[in-house]
C-alpha atoms as a PDB file:
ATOM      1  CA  UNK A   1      34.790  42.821   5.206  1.00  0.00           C
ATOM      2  CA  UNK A   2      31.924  42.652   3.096  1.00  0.00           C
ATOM      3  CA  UNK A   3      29.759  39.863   1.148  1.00  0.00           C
ATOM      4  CA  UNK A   4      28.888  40.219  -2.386  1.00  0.00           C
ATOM      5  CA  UNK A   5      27.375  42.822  -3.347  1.00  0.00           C
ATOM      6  CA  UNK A   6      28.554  44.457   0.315  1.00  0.00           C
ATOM      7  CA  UNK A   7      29.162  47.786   1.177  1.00  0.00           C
ATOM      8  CA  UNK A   8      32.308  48.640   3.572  1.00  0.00           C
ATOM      9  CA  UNK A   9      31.595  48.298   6.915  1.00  0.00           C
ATOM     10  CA  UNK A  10      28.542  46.177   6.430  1.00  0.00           C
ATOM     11  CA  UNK A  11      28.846  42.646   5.368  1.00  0.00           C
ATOM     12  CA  UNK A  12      26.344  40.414   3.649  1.00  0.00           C
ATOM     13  CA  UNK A  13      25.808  37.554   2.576  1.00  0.00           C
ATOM     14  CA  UNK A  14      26.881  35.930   0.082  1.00  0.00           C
ATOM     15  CA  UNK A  15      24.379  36.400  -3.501  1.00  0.00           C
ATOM     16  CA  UNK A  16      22.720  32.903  -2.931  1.00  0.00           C
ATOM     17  CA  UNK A  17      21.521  33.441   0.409  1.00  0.00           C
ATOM     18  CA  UNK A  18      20.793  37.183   0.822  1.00  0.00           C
ATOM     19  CA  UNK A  19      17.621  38.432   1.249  1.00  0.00           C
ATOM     20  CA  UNK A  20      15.537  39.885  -2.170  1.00  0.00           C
ATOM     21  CA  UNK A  21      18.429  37.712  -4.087  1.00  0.00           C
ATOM     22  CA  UNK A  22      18.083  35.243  -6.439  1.00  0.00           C
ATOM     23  CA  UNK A  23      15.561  32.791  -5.519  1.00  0.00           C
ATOM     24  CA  UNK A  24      18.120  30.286  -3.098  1.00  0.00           C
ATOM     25  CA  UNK A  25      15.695  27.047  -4.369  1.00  0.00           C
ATOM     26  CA  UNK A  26      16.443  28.167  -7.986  1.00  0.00           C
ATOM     27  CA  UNK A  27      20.217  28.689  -7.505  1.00  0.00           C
ATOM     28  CA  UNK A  28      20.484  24.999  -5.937  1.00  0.00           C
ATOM     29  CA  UNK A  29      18.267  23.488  -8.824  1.00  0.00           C
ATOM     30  CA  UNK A  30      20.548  24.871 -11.392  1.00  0.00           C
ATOM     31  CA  UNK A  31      23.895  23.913  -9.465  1.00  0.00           C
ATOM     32  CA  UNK A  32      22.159  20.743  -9.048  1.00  0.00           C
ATOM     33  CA  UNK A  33      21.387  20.429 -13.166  1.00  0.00           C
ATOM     34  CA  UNK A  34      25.094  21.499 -13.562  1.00  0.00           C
ATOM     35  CA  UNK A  35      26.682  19.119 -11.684  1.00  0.00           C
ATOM     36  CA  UNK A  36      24.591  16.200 -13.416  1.00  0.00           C
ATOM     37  CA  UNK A  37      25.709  17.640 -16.811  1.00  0.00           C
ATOM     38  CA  UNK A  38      29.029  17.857 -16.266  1.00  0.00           C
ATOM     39  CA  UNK A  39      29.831  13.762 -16.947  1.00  0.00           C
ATOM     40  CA  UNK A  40      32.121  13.755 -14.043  1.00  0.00           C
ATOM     41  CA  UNK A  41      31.917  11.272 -11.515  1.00  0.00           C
ATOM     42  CA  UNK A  42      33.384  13.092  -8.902  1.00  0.00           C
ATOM     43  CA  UNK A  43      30.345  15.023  -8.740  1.00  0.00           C
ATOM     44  CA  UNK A  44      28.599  12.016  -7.513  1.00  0.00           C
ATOM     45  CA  UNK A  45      29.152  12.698  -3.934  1.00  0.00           C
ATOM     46  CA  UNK A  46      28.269  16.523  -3.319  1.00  0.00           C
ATOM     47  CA  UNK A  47      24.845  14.772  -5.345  1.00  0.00           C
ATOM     48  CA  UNK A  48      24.298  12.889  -2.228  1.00  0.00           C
ATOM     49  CA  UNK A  49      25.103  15.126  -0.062  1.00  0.00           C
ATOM     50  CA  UNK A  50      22.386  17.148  -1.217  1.00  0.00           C
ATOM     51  CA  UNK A  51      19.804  14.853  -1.637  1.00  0.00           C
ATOM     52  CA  UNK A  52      20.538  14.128   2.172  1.00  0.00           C
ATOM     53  CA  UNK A  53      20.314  17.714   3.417  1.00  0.00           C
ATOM     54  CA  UNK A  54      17.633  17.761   5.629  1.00  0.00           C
ATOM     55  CA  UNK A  55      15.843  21.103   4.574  1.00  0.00           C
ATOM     56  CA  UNK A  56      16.184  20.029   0.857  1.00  0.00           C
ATOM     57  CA  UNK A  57      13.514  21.166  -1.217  1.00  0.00           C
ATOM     58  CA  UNK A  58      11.609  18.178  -3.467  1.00  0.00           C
ATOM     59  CA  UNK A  59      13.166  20.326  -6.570  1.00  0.00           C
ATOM     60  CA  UNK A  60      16.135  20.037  -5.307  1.00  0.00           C
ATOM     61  CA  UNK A  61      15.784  16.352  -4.281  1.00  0.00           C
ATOM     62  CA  UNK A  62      14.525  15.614  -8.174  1.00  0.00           C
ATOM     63  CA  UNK A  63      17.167  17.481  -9.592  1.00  0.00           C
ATOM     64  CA  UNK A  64      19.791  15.370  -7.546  1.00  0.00           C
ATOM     65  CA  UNK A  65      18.419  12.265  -8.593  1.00  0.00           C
ATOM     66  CA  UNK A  66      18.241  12.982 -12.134  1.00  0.00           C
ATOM     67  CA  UNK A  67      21.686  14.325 -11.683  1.00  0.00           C
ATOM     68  CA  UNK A  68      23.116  10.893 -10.274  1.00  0.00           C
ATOM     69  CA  UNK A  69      20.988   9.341 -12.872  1.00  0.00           C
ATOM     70  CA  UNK A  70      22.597  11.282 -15.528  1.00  0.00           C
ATOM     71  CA  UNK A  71      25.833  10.165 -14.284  1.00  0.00           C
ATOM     72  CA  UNK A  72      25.044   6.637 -13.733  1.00  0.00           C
ATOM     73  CA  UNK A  73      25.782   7.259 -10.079  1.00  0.00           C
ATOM     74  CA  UNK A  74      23.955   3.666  -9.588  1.00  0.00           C
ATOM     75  CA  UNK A  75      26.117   2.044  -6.611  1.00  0.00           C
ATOM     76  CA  UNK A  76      25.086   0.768  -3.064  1.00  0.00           C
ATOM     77  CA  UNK A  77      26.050   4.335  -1.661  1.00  0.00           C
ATOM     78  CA  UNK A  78      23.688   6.250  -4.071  1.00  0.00           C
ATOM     79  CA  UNK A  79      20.874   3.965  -4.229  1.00  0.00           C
ATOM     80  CA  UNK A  80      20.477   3.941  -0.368  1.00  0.00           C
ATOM     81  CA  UNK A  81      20.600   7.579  -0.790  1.00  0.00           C
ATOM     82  CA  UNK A  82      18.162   7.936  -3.326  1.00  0.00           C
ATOM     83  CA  UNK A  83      16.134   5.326  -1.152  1.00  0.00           C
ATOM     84  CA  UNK A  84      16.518   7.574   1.806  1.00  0.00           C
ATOM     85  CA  UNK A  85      15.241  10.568   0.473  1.00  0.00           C
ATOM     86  CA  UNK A  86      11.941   8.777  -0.298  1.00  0.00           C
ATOM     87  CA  UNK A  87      11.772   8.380   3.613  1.00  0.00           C
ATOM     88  CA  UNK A  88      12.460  12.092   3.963  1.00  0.00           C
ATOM     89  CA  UNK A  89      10.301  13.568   1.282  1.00  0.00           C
ATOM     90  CA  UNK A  90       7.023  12.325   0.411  1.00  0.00           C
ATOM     91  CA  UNK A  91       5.910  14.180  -2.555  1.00  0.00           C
ATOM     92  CA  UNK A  92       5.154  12.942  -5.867  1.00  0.00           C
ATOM     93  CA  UNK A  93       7.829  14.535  -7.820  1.00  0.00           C
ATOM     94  CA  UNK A  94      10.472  12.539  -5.666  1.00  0.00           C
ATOM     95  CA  UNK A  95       9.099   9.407  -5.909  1.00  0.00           C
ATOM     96  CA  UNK A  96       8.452   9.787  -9.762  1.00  0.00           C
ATOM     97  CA  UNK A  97      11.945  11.000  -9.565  1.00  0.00           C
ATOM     98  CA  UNK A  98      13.303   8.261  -7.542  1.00  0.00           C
ATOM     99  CA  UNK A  99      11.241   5.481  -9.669  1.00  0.00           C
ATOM    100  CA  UNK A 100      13.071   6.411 -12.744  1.00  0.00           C
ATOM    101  CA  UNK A 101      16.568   5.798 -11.100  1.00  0.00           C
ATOM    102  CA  UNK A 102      15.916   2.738  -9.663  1.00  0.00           C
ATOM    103  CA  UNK A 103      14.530   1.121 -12.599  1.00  0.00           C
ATOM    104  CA  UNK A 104      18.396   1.330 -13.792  1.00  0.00           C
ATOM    105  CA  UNK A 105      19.685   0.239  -9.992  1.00  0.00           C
ATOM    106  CA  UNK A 106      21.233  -2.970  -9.112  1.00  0.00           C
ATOM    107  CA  UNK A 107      17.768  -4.989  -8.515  1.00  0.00           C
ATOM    108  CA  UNK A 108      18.659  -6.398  -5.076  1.00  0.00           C
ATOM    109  CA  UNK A 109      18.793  -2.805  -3.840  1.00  0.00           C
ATOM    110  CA  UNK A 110      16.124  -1.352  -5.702  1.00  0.00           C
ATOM    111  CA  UNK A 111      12.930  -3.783  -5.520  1.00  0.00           C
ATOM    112  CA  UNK A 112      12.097  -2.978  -1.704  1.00  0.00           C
ATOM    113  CA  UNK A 113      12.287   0.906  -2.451  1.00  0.00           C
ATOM    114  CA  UNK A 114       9.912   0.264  -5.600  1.00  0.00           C
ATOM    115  CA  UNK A 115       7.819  -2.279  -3.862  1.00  0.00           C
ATOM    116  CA  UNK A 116       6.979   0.136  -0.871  1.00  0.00           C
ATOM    117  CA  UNK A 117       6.206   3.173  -3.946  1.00  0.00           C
ATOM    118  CA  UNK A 118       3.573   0.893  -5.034  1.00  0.00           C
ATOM    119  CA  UNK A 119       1.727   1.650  -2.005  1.00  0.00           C
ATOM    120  CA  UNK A 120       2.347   5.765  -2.820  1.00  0.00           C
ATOM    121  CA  UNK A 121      -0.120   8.032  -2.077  1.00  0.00           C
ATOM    122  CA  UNK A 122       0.173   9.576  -5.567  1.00  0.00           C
ATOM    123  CA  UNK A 123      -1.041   7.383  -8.664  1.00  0.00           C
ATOM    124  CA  UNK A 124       0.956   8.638 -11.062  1.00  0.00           C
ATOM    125  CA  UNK A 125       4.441   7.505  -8.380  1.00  0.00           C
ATOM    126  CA  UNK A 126       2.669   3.768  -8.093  1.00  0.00           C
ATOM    127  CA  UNK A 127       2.780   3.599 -11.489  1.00  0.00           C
ATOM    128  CA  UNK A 128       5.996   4.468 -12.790  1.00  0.00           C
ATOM    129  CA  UNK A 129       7.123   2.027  -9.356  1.00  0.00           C
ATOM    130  CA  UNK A 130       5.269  -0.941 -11.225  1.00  0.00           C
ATOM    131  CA  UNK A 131       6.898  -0.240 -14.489  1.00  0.00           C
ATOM    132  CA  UNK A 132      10.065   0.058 -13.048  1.00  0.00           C
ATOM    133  CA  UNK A 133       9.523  -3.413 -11.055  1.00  0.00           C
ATOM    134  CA  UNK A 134       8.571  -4.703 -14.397  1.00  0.00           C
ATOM    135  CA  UNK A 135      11.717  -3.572 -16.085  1.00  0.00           C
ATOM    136  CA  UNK A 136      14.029  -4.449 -13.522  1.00  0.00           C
ATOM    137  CA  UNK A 137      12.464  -8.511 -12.827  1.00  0.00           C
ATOM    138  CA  UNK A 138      12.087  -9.022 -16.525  1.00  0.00           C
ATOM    139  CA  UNK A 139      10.434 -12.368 -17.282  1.00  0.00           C
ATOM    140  CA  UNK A 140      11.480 -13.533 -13.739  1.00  0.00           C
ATOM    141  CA  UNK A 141       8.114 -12.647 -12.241  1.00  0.00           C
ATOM    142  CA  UNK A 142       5.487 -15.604 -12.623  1.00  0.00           C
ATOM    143  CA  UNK A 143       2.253 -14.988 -13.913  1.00  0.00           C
ATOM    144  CA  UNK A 144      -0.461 -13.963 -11.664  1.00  0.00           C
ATOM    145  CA  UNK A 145       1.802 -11.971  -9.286  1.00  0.00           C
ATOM    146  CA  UNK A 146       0.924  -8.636 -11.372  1.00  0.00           C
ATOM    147  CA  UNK A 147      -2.796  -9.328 -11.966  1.00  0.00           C
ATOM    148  CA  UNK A 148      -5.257  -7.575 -11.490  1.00  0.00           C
ATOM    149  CA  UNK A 149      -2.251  -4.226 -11.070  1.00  0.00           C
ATOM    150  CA  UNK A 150      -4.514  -0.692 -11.079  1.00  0.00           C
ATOM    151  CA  UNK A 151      -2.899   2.685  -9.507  1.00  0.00           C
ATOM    152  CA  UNK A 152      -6.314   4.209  -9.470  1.00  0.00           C
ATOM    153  CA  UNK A 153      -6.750   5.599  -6.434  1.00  0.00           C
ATOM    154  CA  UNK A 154     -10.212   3.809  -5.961  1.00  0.00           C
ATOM    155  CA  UNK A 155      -8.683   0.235  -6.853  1.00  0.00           C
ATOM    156  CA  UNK A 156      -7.275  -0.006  -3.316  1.00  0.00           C
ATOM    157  CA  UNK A 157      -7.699  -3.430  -2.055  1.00  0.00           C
ATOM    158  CA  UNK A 158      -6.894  -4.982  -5.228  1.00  0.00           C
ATOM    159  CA  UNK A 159      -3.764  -3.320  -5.282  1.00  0.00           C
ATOM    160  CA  UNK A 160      -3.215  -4.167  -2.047  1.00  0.00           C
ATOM    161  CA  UNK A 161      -3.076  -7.787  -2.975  1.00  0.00           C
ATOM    162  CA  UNK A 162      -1.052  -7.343  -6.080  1.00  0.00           C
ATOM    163  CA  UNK A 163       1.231  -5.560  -3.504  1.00  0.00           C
ATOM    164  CA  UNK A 164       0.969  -8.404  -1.091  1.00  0.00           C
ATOM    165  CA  UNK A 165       1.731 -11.152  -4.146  1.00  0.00           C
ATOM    166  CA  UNK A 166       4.963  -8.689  -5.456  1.00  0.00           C
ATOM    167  CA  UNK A 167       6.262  -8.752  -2.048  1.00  0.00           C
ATOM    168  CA  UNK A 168       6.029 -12.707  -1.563  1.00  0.00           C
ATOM    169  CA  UNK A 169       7.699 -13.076  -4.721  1.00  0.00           C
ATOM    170  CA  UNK A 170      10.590 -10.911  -3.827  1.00  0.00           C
ATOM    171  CA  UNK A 171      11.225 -12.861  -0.684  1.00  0.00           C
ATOM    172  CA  UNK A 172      11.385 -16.313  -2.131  1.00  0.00           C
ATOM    173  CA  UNK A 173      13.888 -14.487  -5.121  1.00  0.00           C
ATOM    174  CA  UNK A 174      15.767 -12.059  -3.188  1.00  0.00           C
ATOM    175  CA  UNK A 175      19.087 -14.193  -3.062  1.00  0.00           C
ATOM    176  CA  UNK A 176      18.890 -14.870  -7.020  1.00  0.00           C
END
């Protein structure tokens, strides 16, 4: 037997995984962008499943979630995926990623991922979570519970009460 690209009597493996191939990360990505593109919601699932693999690269993990994104892959299922890979993957690029889909999520399961982005390490992640907690409350969050909002790395304690406020308010309208 023999693999792709195989000589008889020796088998390898197949083109995405052998050694000196094409770049494995690169093949995934692209399968990844093809899947998304494809409009089908079928392809929802092997999404997840990819997101979820443990050794997933954060290209990969993007890719997915702009994938699901694409397809409007938005239910409970998803979402806690999506939510799961911020858990799994720290990085920037997934949580930019991940801030983008949930700002089109069901609210009830998106605000806790968002409000726990606000505290990101990366500024650029806290700030696309606070514009996708602003999108997704609307004109349901009073006054005062945004003030004072800065993702500047040096503006730490006062985010950390604007952080503090957002999470109060969620808890008394959680249920609405």
């Amino acid at each position: 037997a023999t693999g792709i690209g195989g000589r008889p009597g020796r088998p390898e493996a197949p083109l995405v995984e052998r050694p000196g191939g094409r770049d494995v990360q690169t093949v995934r990505v692209a399968a990844l962008r093809s899947l998304g593109s494809q409009g089908d919601a079928r392809a929802a699932a092997p999404l997840g499943e990819a997101l979820a693999r443990t050794k997933a690269s954060p290209a990969e993990r993007v890719e997915a979630i702009h994938a699901l994104l694409a397809l409007s892959a938005l239910d409970e299922e998803r979402v806690a995926g999506v939510t799961a890979s911020l858990r799994e993957d720290s990085s920037a690029e997934v949580a930019v990623a991940a801030a983008a889909y949930l700002a089109r999520a069901p609210r009830r399961l998106a605000v806790p991922a968002l409000l726990d982005l606000l505290e990101h390490a990366d500024a650029q992640a806290r700030a696309r979570a606070h514009g996708a907690l602003l999108a997704i409350t609307g004109d349901s969050v009073e006054p005062g519970v945004d003030q004072g909002w800065d993702p500047a790395p040096g503006a730490r304690s006062e985010r950390a009460e604007v952080v503090r406020r957002w999470r109060a308010w969620w808890r008394a309208h959680s249920e609405r």
